[in-house]
C-alpha atoms as a PDB file:
ATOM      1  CA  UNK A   1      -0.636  13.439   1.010  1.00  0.00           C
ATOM      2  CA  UNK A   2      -0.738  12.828   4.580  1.00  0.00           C
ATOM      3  CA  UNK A   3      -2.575   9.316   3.926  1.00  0.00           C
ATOM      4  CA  UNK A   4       0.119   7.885   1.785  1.00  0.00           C
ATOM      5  CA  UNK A   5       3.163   9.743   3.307  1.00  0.00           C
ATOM      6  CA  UNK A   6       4.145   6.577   5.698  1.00  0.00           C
ATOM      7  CA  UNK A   7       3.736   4.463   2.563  1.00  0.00           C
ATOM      8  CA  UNK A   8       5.994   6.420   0.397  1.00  0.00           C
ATOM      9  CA  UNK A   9       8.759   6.536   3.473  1.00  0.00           C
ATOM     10  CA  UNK A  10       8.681   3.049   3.799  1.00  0.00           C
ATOM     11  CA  UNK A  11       9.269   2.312  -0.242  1.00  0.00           C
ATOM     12  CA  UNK A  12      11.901   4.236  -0.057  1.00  0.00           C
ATOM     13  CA  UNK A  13      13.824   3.229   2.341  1.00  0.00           C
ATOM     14  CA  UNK A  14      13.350  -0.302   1.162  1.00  0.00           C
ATOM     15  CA  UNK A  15      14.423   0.883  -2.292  1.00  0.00           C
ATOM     16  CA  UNK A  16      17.256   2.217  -0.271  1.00  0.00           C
ATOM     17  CA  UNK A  17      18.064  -0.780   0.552  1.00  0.00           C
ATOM     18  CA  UNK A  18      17.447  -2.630  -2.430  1.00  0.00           C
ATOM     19  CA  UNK A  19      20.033  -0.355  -4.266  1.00  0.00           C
ATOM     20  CA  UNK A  20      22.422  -0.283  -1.772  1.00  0.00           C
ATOM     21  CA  UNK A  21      23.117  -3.636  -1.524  1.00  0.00           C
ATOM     22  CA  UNK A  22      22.128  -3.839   2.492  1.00  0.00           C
ATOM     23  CA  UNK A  23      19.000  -6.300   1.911  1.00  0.00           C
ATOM     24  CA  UNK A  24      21.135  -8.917   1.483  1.00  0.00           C
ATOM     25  CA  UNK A  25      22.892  -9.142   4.813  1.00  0.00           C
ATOM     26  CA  UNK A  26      19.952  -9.218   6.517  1.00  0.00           C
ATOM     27  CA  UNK A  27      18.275 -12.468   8.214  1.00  0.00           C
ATOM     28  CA  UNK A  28      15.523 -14.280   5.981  1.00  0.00           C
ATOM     29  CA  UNK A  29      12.627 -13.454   8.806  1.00  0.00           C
ATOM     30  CA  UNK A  30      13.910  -9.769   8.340  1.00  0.00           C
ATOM     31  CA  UNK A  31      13.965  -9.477   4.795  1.00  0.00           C
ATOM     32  CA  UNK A  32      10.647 -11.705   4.587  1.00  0.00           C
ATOM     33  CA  UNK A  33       8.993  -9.047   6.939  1.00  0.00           C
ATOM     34  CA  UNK A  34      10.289  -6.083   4.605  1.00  0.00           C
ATOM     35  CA  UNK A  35       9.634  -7.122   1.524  1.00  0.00           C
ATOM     36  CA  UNK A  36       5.839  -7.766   2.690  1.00  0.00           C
ATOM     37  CA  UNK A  37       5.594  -4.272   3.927  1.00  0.00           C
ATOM     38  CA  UNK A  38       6.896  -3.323   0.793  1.00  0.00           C
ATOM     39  CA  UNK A  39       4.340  -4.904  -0.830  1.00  0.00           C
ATOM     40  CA  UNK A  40       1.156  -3.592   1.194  1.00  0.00           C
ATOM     41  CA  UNK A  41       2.879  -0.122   1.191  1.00  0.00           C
ATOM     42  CA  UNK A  42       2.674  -0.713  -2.937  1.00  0.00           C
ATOM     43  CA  UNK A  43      -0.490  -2.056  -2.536  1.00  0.00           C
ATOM     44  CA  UNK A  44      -2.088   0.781  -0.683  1.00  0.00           C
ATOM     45  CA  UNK A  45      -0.810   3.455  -2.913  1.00  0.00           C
ATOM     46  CA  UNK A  46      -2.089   1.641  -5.810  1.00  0.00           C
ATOM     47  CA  UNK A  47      -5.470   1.549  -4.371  1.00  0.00           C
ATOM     48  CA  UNK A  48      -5.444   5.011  -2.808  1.00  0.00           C
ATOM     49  CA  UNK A  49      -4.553   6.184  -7.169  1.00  0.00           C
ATOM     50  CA  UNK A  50      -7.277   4.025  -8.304  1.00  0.00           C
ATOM     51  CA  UNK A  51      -9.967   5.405  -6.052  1.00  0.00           C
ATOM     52  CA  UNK A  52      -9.402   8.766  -6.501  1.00  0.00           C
ATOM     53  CA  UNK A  53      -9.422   8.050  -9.830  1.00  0.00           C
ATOM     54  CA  UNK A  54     -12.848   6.177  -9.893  1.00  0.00           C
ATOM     55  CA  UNK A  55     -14.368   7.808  -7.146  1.00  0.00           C
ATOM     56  CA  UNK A  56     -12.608  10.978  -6.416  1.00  0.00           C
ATOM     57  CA  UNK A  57     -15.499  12.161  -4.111  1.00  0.00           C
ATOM     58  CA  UNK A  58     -16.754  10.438  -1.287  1.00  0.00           C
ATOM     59  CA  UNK A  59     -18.331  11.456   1.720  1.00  0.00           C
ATOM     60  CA  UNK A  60     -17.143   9.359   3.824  1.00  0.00           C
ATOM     61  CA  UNK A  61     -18.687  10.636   7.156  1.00  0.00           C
ATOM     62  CA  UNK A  62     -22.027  10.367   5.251  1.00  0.00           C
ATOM     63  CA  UNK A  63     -24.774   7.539   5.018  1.00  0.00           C
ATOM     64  CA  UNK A  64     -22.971   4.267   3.171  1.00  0.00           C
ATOM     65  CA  UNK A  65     -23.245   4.430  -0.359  1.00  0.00           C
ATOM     66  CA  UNK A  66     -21.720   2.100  -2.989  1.00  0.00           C
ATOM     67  CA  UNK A  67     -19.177   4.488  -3.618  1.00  0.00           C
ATOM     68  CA  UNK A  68     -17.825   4.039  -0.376  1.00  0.00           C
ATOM     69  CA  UNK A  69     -18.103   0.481  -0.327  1.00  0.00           C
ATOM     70  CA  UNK A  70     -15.918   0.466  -3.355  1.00  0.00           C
ATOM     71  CA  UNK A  71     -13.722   2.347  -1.470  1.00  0.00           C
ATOM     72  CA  UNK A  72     -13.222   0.214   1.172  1.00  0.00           C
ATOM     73  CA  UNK A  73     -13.346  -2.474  -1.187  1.00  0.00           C
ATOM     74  CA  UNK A  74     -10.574  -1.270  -2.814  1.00  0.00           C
ATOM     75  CA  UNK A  75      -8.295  -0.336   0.047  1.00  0.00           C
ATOM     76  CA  UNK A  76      -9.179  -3.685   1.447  1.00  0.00           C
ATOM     77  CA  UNK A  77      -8.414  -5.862  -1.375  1.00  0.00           C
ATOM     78  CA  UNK A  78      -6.034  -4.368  -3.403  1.00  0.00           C
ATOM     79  CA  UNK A  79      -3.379  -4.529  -0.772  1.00  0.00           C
ATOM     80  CA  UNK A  80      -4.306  -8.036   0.119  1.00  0.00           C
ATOM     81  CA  UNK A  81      -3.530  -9.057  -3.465  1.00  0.00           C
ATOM     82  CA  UNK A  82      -0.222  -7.169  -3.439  1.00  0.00           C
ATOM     83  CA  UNK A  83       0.763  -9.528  -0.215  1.00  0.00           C
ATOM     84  CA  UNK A  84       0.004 -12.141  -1.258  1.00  0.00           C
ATOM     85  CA  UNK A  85       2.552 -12.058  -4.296  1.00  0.00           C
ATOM     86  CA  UNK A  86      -0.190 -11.684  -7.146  1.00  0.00           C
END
């Protein structure tokens, strides 16, 4: 929980946001800049699901297995795909 807890503060308050109507007095750069941090926040709790689905143990103070390649793999690229809109 304490991995994803900055994640989950951040959606909210942009949902916060989104719901109260506050987004849209903000500047473009602004809501450009939140809406992207939305989106990696999404992105990283998406990936953090998926590998402890997939992989729910790995050592990662170990030697470098595939498993933790994946990992990173997935905390690396799932994310990216989430900023970039797709």
């Amino acid at each position: 929980m304490k991995r994803v807890l900055f994640d989950l503060t951040l959606l909210l308050i942009t949902g916060a946001l989104f719901y109260f109507k506050d987004y849209e007095g903000l500047s473009a750069p602004i809501q450009l800049m939140i809406l992207k941090a939305a989106l990696v926040s999404a992105g990283v709790l998406h990936a953090h699901i998926v590998r402890k689905i997939i992989f729910p143990k790995v050592n990662w103070n170990g030697t470098m297995t595939p498993s933790v390649y994946a990992a990173i793999s997935f905390y690396t690229i799932i994310p990216l795909c989430y900023a970039f809109g797709g």
